[in-house]
Protein backbone atom coordinates (compact mmCIF):
# COMPACT_ATOMS: atom_id res chain seq x y z
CA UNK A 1 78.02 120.63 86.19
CA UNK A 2 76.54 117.09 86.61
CA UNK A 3 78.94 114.88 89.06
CA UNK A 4 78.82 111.34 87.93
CA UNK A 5 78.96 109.75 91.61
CA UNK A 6 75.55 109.16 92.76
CA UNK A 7 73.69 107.52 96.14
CA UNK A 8 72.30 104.25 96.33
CA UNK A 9 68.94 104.63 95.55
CA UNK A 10 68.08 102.64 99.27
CA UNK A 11 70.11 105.35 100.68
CA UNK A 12 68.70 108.11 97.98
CA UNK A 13 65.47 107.39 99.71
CA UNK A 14 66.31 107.86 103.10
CA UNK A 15 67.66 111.40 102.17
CA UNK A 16 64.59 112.35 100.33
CA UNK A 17 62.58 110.95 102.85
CA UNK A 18 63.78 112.85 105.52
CA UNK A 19 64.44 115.82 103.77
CA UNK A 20 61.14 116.13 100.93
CA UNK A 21 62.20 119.85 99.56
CA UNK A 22 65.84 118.56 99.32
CA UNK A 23 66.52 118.92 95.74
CA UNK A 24 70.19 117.17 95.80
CA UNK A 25 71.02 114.38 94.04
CA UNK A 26 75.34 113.72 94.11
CA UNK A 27 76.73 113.20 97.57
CA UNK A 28 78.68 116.02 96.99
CA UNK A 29 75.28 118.38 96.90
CA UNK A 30 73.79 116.34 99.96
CA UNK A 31 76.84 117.62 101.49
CA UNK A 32 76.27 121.02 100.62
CA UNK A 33 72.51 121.45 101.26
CA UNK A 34 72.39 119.46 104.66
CA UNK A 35 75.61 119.00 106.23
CA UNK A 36 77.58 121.70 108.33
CA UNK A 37 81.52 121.64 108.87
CA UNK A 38 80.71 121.59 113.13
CA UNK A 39 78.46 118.97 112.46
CA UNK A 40 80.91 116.84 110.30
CA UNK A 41 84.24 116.69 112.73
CA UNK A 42 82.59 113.92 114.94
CA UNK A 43 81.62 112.08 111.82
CA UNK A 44 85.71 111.02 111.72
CA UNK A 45 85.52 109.01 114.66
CA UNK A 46 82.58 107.18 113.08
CA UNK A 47 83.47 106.25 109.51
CA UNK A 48 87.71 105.95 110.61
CA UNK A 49 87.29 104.41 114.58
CA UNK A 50 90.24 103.77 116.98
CA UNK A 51 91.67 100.55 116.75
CA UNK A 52 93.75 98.23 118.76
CA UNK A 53 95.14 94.53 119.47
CA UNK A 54 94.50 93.46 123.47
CA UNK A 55 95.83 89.89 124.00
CA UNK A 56 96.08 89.01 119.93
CA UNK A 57 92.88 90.42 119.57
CA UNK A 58 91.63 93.66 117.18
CA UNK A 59 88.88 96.00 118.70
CA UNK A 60 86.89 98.56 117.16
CA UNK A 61 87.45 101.42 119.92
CA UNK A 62 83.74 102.88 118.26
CA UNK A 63 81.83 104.00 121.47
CA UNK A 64 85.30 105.85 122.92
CA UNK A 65 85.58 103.61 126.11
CA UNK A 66 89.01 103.55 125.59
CA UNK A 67 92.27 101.21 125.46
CA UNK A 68 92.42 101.14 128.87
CA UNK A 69 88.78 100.25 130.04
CA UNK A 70 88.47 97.42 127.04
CA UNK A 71 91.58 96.25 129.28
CA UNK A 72 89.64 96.16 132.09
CA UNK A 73 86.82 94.44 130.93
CA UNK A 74 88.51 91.68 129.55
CA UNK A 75 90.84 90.81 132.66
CA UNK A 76 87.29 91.10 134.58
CA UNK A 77 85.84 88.53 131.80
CA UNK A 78 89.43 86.18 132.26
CA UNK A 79 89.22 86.66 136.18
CA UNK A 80 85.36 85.47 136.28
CA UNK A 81 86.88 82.32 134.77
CA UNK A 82 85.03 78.71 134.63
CA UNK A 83 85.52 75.94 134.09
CA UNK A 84 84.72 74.19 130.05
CA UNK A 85 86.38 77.63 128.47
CA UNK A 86 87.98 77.49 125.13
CA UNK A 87 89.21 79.29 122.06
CA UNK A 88 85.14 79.06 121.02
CA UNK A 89 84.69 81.07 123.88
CA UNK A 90 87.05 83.54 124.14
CA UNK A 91 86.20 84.39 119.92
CA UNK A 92 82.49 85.32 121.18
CA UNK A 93 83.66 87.53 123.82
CA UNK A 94 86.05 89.38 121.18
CA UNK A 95 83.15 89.50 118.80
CA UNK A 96 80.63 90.99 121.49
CA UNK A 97 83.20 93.63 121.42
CA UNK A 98 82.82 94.27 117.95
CA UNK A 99 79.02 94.62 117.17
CA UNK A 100 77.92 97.66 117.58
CA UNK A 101 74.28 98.94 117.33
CA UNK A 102 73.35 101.79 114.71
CA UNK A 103 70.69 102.83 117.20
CA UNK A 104 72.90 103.12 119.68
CA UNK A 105 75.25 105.62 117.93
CA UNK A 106 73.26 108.71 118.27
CA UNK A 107 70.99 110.55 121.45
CA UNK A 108 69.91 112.64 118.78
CA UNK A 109 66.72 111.80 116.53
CA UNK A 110 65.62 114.33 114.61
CA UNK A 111 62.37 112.20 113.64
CA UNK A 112 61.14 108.22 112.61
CA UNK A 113 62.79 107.94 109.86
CA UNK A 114 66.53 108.27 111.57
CA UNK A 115 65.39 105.26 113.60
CA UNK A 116 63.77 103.29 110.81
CA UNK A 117 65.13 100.33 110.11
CA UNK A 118 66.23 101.90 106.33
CA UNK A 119 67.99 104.52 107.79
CA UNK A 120 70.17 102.02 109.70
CA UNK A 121 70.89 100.00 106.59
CA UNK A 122 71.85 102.98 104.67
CA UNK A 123 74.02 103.93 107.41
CA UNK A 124 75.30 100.78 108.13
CA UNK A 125 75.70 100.14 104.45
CA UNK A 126 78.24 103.25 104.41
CA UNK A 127 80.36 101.96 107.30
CA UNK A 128 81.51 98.44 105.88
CA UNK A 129 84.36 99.49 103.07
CA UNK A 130 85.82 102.40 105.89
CA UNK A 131 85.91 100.25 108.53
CA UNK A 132 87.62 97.34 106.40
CA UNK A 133 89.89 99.93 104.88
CA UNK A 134 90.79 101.30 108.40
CA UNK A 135 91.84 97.33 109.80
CA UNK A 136 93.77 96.48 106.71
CA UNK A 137 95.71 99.85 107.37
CA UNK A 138 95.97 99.50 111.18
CA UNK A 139 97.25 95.52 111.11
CA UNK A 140 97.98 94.74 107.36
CA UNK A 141 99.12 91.10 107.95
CA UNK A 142 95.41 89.92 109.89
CA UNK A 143 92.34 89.51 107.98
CA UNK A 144 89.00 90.86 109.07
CA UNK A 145 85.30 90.12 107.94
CA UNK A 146 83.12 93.35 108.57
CA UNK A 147 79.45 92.97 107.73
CA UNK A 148 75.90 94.02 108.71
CA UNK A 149 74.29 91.67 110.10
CA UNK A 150 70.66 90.92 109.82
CA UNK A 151 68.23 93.09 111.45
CA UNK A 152 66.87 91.97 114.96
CA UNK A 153 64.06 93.23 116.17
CA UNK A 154 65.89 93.83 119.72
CA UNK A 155 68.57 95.42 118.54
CA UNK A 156 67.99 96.84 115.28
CA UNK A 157 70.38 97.36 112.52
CA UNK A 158 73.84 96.14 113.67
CA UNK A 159 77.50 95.84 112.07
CA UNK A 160 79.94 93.03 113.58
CA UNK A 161 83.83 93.11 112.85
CA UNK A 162 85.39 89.53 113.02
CA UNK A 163 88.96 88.67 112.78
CA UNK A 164 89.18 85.68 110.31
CA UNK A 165 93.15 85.25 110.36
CA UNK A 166 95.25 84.52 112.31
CA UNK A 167 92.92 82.58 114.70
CA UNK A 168 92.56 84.08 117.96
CA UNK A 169 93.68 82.12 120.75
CA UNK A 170 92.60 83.10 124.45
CA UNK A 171 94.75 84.40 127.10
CA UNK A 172 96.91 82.77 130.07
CA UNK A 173 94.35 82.50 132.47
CA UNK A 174 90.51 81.94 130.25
């Protein structure tokens, strides 16, 4: 039986290039000839991350440092305060919060191609429409722009989540 859904053929590539006697070609049969039900339970956490609002604000809890440590950070970021700081300001410190690195996701490289800079896009490519779905769900009345953005050689592949509405207006005390 033929299943109609098919990969990308950017992210067909990647497959095939990692795995050359793979003879797969629906997501579905990817599934089956290289995935693993262990291996697939942290996968959740990646394509469906914890969310949450901190003073008006929406992070994407991706690396697990918690509600309570993103807490911290910020009232360390407010206490450092300084003098000239505005809404400007306190959007970019939200938004450092929400970029996150594809390289930086795994410790595990099972060869160049996982750190290639196609691999990221394919990954990255997968992570936009979840990650949307998952803020409109979380806080239906905001509106969020999630987007790869482009490649730099420093940091590689990367994925930023912006809130667009309402405006984000810093706390007592930035």
């Amino acid at each position: 039986m033929e299943c109609a859904l098919r990969f990308p053929e950017e992210q067909l590539a990647v497959l095939r290039a990692a795995h050359p006697d793979g003879e797969a070609e629906s997501p579905a049969d990817w599934l089956a000839e290289i995935g693993g039900t262990v291996e697939a339970i942290p996968y959740r956490w990646l394509y469906w991350p914890e969310v949450f609002e901190l003073s008006g604000a929406v992070f994407v809890d991706l690396y697990g440092a918690g509600e309570a440590e993103i807490a911290r950070r910020l009232a360390a970021a407010v206490a450092a305060g300084g003098p000239g700081r505005g809404s400007q300001e306190w959007t970019e410190l939200v938004d450092g919060f929400n970029f996150f690195e594809i390289s930086q996701l795994f410790r595990q490289w099972r060869g160049p191609l996982d750190a290639s800079e196609e691999a990221g896009l394919a990954l990255a490519g997968l992570l936009v429409e979840p990650w949307r779905g998952r803020l409109r769900a979380a806080f239906p009345g905001r509106e969020f722009g999630v987007r790869i953005s482009p490649p730099q050689p420093e940091l590689g592949v990367c994925v930023e989540v912006t809130q667009s509405a309402p405006d984000l207006h810093p706390p007592a005390g930035w």
